[in-house]
Protein backbone atom coordinates (compact mmCIF):
# COMPACT_ATOMS: atom_id res chain seq x y z
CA UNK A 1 -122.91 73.47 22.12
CA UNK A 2 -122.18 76.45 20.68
CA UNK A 3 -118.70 76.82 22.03
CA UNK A 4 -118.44 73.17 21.59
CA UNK A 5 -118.93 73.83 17.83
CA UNK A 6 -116.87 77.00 17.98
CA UNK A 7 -113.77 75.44 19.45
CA UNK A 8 -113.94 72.62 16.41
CA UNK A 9 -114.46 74.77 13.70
CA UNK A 10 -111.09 76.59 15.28
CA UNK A 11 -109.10 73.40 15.20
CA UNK A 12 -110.34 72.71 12.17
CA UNK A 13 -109.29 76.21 10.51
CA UNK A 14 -105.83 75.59 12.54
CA UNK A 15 -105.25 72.04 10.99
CA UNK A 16 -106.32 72.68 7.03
CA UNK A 17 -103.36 75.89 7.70
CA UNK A 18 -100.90 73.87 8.85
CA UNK A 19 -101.35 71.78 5.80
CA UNK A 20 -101.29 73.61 3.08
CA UNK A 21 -98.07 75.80 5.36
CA UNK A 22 -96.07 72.17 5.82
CA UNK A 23 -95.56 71.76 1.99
CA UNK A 24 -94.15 75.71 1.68
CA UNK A 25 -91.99 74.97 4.66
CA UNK A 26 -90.74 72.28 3.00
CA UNK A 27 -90.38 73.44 -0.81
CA UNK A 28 -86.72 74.25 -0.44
CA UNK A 29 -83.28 72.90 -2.05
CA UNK A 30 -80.58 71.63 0.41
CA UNK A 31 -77.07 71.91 -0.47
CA UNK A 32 -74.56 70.26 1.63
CA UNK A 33 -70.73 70.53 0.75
CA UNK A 34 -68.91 67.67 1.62
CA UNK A 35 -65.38 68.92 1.96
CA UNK A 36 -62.06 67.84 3.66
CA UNK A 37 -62.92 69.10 7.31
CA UNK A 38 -66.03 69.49 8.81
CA UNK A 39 -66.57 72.87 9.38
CA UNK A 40 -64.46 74.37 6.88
CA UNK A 41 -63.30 75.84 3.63
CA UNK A 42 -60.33 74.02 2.04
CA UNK A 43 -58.12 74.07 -0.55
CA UNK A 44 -59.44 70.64 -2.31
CA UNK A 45 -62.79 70.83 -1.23
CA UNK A 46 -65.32 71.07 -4.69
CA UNK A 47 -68.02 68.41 -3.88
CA UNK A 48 -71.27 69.73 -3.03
CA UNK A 49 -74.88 67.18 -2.42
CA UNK A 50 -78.26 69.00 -3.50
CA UNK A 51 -81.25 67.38 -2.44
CA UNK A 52 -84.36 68.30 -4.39
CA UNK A 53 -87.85 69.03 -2.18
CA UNK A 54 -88.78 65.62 -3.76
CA UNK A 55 -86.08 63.53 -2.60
CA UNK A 56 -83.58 63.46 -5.73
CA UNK A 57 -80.06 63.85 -4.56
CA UNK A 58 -77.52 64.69 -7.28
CA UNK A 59 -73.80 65.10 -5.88
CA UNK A 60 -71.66 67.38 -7.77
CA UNK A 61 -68.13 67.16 -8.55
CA UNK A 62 -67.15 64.55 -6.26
CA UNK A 63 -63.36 65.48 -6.60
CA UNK A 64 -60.83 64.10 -4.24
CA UNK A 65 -62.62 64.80 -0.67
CA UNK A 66 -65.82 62.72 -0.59
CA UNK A 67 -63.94 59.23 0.57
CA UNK A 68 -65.11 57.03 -1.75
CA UNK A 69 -68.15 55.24 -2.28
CA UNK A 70 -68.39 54.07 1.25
CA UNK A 71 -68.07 57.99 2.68
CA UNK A 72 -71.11 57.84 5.11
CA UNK A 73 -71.58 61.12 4.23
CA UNK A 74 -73.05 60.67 0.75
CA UNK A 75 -76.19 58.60 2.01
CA UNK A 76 -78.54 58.49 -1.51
CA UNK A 77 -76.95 59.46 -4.41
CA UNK A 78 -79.77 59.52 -7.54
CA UNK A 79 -77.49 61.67 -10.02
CA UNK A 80 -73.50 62.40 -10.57
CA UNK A 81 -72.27 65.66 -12.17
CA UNK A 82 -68.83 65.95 -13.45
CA UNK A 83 -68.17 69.57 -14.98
CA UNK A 84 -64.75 67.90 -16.62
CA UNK A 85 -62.45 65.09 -16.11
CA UNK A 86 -59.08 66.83 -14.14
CA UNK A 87 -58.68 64.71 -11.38
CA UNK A 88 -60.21 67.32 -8.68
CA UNK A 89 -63.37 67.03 -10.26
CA UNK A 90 -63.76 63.68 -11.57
CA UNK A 91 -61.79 61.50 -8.54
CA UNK A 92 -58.40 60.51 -9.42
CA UNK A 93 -57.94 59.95 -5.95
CA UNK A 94 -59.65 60.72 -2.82
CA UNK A 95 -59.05 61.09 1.02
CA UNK A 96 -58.46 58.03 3.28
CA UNK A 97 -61.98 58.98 5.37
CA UNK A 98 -63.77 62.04 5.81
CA UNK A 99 -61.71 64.70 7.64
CA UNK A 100 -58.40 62.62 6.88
CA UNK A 101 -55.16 65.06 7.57
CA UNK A 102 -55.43 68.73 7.59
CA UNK A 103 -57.29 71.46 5.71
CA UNK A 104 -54.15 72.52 3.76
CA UNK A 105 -52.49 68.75 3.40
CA UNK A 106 -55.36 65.95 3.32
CA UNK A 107 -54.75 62.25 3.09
CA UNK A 108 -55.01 62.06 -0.28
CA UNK A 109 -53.81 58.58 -0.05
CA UNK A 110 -56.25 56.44 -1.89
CA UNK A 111 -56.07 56.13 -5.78
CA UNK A 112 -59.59 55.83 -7.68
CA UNK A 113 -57.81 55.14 -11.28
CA UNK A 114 -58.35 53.74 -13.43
CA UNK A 115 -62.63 54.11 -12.72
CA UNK A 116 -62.54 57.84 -11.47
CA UNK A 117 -64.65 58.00 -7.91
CA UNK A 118 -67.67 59.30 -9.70
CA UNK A 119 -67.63 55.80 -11.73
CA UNK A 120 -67.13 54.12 -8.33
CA UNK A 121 -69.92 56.01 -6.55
CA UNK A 122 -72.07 55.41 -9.21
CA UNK A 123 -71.56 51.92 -9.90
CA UNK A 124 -72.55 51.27 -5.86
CA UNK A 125 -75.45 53.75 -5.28
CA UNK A 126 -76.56 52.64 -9.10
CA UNK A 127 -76.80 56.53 -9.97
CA UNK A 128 -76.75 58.28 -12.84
CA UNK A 129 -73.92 60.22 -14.48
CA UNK A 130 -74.91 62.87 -16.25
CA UNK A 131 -72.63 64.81 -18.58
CA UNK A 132 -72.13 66.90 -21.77
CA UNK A 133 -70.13 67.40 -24.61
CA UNK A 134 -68.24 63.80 -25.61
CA UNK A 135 -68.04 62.65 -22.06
CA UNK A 136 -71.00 60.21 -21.74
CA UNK A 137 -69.11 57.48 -24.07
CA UNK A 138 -66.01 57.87 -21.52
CA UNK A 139 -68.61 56.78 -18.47
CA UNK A 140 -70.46 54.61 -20.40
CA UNK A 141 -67.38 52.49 -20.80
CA UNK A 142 -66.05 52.45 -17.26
CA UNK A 143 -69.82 51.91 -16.06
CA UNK A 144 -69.22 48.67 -18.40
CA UNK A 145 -65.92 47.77 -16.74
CA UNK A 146 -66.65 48.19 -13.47
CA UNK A 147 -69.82 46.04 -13.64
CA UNK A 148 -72.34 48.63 -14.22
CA UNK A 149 -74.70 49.64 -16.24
CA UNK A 150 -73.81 51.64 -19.27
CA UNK A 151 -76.67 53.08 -19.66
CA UNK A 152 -76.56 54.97 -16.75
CA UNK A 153 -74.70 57.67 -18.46
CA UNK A 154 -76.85 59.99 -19.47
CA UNK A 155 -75.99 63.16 -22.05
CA UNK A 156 -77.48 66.16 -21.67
CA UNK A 157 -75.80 68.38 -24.91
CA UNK A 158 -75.56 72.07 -24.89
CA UNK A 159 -78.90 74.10 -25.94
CA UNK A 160 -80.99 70.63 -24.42
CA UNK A 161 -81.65 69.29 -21.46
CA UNK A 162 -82.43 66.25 -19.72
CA UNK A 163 -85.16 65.45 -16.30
CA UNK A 164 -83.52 62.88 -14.10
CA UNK A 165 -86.09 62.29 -10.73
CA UNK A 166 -87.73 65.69 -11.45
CA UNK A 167 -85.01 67.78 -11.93
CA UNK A 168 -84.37 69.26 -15.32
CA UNK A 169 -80.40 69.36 -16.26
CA UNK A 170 -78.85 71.75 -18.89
CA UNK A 171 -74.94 72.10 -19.40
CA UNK A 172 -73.31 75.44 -20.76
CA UNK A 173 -70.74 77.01 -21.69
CA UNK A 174 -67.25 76.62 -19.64
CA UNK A 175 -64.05 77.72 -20.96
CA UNK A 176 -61.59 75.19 -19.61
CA UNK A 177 -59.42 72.34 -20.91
CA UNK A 178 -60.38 68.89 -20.44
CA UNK A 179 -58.46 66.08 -21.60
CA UNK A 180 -58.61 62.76 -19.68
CA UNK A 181 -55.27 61.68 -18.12
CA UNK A 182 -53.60 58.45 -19.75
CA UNK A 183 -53.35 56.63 -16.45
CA UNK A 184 -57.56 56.72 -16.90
CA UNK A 185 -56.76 54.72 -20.19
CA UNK A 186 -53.92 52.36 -19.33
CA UNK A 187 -52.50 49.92 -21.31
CA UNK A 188 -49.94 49.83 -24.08
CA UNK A 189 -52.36 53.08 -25.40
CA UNK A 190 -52.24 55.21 -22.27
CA UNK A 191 -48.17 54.66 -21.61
CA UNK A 192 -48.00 55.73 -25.30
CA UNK A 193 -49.97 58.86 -24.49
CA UNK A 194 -48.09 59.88 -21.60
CA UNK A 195 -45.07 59.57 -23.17
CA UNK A 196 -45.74 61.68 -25.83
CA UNK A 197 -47.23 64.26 -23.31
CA UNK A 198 -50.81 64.16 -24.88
CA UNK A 199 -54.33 63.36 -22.95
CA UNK A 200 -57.43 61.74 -24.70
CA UNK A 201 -59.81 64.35 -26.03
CA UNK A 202 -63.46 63.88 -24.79
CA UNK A 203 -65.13 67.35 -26.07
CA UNK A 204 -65.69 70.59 -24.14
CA UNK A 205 -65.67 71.46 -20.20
CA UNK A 206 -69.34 72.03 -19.21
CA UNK A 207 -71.03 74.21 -16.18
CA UNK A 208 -74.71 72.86 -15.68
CA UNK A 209 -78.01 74.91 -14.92
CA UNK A 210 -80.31 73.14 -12.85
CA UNK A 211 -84.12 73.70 -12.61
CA UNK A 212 -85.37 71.66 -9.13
CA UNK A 213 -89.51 71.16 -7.89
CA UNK A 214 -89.27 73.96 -6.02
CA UNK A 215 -88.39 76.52 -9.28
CA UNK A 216 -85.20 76.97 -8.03
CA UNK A 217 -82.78 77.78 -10.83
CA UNK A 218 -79.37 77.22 -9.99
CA UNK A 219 -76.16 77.29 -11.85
CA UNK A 220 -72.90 75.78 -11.10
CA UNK A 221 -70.09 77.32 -13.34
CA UNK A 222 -67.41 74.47 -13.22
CA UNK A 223 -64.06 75.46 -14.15
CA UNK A 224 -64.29 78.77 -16.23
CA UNK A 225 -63.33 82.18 -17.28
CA UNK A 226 -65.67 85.04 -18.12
CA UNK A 227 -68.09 83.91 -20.84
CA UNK A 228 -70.94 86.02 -22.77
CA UNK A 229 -73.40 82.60 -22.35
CA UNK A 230 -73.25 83.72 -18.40
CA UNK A 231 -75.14 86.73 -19.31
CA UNK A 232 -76.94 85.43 -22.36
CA UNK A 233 -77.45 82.04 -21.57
CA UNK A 234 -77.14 81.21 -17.73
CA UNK A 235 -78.81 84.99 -16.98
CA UNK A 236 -80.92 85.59 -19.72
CA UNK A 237 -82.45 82.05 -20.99
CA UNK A 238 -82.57 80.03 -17.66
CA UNK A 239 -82.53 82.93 -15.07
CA UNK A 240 -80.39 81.18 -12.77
CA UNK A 241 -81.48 82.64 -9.07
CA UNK A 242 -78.23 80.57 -6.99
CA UNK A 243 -75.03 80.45 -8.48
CA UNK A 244 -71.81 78.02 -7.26
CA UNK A 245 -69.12 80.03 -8.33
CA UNK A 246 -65.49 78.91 -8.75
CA UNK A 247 -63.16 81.78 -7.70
CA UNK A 248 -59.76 80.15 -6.77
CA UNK A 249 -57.63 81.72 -9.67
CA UNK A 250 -55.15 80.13 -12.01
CA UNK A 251 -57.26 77.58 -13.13
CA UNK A 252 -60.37 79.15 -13.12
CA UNK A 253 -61.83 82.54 -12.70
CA UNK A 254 -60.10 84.70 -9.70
CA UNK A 255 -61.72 86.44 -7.39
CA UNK A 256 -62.21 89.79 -9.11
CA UNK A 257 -62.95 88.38 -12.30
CA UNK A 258 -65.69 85.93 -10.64
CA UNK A 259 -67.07 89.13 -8.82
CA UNK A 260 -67.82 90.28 -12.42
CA UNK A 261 -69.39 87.08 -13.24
CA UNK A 262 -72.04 87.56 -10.34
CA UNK A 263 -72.61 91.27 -10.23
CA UNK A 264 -72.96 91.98 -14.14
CA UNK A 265 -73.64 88.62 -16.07
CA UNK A 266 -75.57 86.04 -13.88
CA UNK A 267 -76.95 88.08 -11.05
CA UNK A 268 -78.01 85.66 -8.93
CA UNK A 269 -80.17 86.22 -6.05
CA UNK A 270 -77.18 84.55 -3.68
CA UNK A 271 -73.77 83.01 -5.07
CA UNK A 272 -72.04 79.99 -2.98
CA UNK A 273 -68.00 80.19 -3.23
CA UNK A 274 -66.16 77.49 -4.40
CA UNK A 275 -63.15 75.96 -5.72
CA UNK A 276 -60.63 78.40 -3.68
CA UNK A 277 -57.65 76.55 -4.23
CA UNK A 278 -56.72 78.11 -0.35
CA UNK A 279 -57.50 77.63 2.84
CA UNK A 280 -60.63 79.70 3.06
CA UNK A 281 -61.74 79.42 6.58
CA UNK A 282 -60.04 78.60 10.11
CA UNK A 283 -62.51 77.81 12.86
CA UNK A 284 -65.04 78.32 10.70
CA UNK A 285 -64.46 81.89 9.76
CA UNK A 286 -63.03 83.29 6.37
CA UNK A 287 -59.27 83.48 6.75
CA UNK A 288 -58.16 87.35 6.87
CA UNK A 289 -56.44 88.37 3.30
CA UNK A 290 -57.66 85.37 1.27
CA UNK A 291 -59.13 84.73 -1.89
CA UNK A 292 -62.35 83.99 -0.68
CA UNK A 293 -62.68 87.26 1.54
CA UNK A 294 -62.06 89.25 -1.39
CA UNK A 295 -64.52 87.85 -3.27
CA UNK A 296 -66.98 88.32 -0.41
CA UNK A 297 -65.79 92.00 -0.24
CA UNK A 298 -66.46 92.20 -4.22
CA UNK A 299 -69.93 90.76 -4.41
CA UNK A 300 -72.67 92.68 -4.04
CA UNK A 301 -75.41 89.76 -3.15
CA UNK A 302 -74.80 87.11 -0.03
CA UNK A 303 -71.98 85.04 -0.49
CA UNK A 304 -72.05 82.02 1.59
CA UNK A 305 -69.12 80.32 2.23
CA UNK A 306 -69.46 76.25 1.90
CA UNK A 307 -68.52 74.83 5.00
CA UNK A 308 -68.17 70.97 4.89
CA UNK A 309 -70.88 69.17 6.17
CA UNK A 310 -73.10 72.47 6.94
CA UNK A 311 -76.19 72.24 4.95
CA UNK A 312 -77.87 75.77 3.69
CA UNK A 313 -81.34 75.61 2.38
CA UNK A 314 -82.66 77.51 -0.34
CA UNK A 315 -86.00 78.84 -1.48
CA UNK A 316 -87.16 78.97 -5.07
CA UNK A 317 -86.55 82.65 -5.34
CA UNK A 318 -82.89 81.59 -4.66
CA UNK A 319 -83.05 82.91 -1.04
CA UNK A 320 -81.03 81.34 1.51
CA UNK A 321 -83.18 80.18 4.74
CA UNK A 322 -81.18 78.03 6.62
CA UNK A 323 -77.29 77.15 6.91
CA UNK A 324 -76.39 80.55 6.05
């Protein structure tokens, strides 16, 4: 008997472990990037899918490579980010079907005006759009149009935050334009606005810190040059542990100048690339003498390089432990 009793209490012990280890195991964001071709790095490619440990998936910046609202690849969709309304962002247009064309010339052949496809996407997986500075009235509207529900656009103003399905959202700082094309307007209006070379004003760009279950904070930067608020605000305030950094020059930081961003302002346990303008990988692997290499070279914490459809997994200390 006494073995008998021995052996349960064992099971027993081994059981109540592997319970309270499952939830730990589990406790960690997933970020997927949906790009233009599985398995790669490409010049269009900004959308990115985090899934929270409790089940909230927000997508990020759907831009012009998730195809649509139909794209099987965006399964759930509980929350829409848009950092600012240029059509690479927002969705003027999008690809014909996931891994349509080529990695440096997509099939870009499907318009998404005048909604945007983060109004489409949202209108059929009834998710939220959350935004900052004068933005939300811009969504609310074409929520309205399209048959949605207005209310679904949700503001979340610099200095405040909002929790949408456990996840607490913050915008900051991004220096970057952010006028909204006349085509989005139409009419009598939006021909008169194009004429006269002008774009519709709806406030300032925004980056967004997000705080998920797990503790993980992580900040994307949107389209942006070097700011004090990414020491100050982003470092300091939220101490933002995973960073998605856009490093593709021109329109946004380069790759030195986003090297700066991680090392001295933010310093981020791990930093994902994005927004390369380039084709960053071939086969999988970072093409020799680009953009994105040199920022690897630059950084001094793990850059990982967001391949599309290859989901990483991060812990709350911002660690990467899977995908990476």
């Amino acid at each position: 008997m006494k073995l008998i009793d021995r052996l349960i209490r064992v099971a027993m012990l081994g059981a109540i472990g592997a319970a309270i280890a499952s939830p730990a195991v589990a406790q960690v964001v997933k970020v997927t990037p949906l790009g233009g071709i599985e398995g790669e790095f490409c010049p269009q490619d900004r959308a990115m899918v985090f899934e929270d440990p409790n089940g909230t998936r927000i997508l990020y910046d759907p831009g012009r490579t998730v195809a649509g609202a139909d794209d099987p690849r965006l399964g759930k969709i509980d929350i829409i980010l848009v950092s600012h309304m240029h059509g690479d962002h927002v969705g003027n247009m999008h690809t014909k079907a996931p891994n349509a064309g080529s990695c440096d010339k997509p099939d870009l052949s499907v318009s998404a005006m005048p909604a945007t496809s983060a109004v489409n996407i949202a209108i059929a997986k009834k998710s939220k759009i959350v935004t900052g500075s004068e933005m939300p009235p811009f969504f609310a509207a074409k929520l309205r149009a399209g048959g949605g529900d207005p209310a679904n656009s949700v503001l979340a103003r610099f200095g405040g935050s909002v929790t949408v399905g456990g996840v607490k959202i913050a915008t900051v700082t991004a220096q970057h334009s952010n006028g909204v094309d006349p085509d989005y307007i139409g009419g009598e209006l939006g021909r008169a606005m194009k004429e006269a070379g002008i774009a519709g004003d709806v406030g300032l760009a925004t980056g967004y810190v997000l705080r998920f279950s797990n503790g993980l904070v992580a900040y994307l930067s949107g389209d942006t040059g070097i700011t004090a608020d990414q020491d100050l605000v982003v470092r300091g305030h939220y101490g933002a542990k995973l960073a998605v950094m856009n490093m593709g020059d021109g329109f946004s930081t380069g790759p030195v100048e986003a090297a700066y961003v991680i090392n001295e302002l933010v310093k981020p346990a791990s930093v994902i690339a994005s927004h390369a303008n380039e084709v960053g990988t071939v086969g999988g692997k970072v093409r020799t003498g680009s953009k994105t290499e040199a920022f690897m070279k630059a950084v001094k914490v793990p850059v990982l390089v967001p391949l599309s459809g290859k989901t990483m997994s991060f812990d709350g200390a911002g660690k990467c432990t899977a995908g990476c």
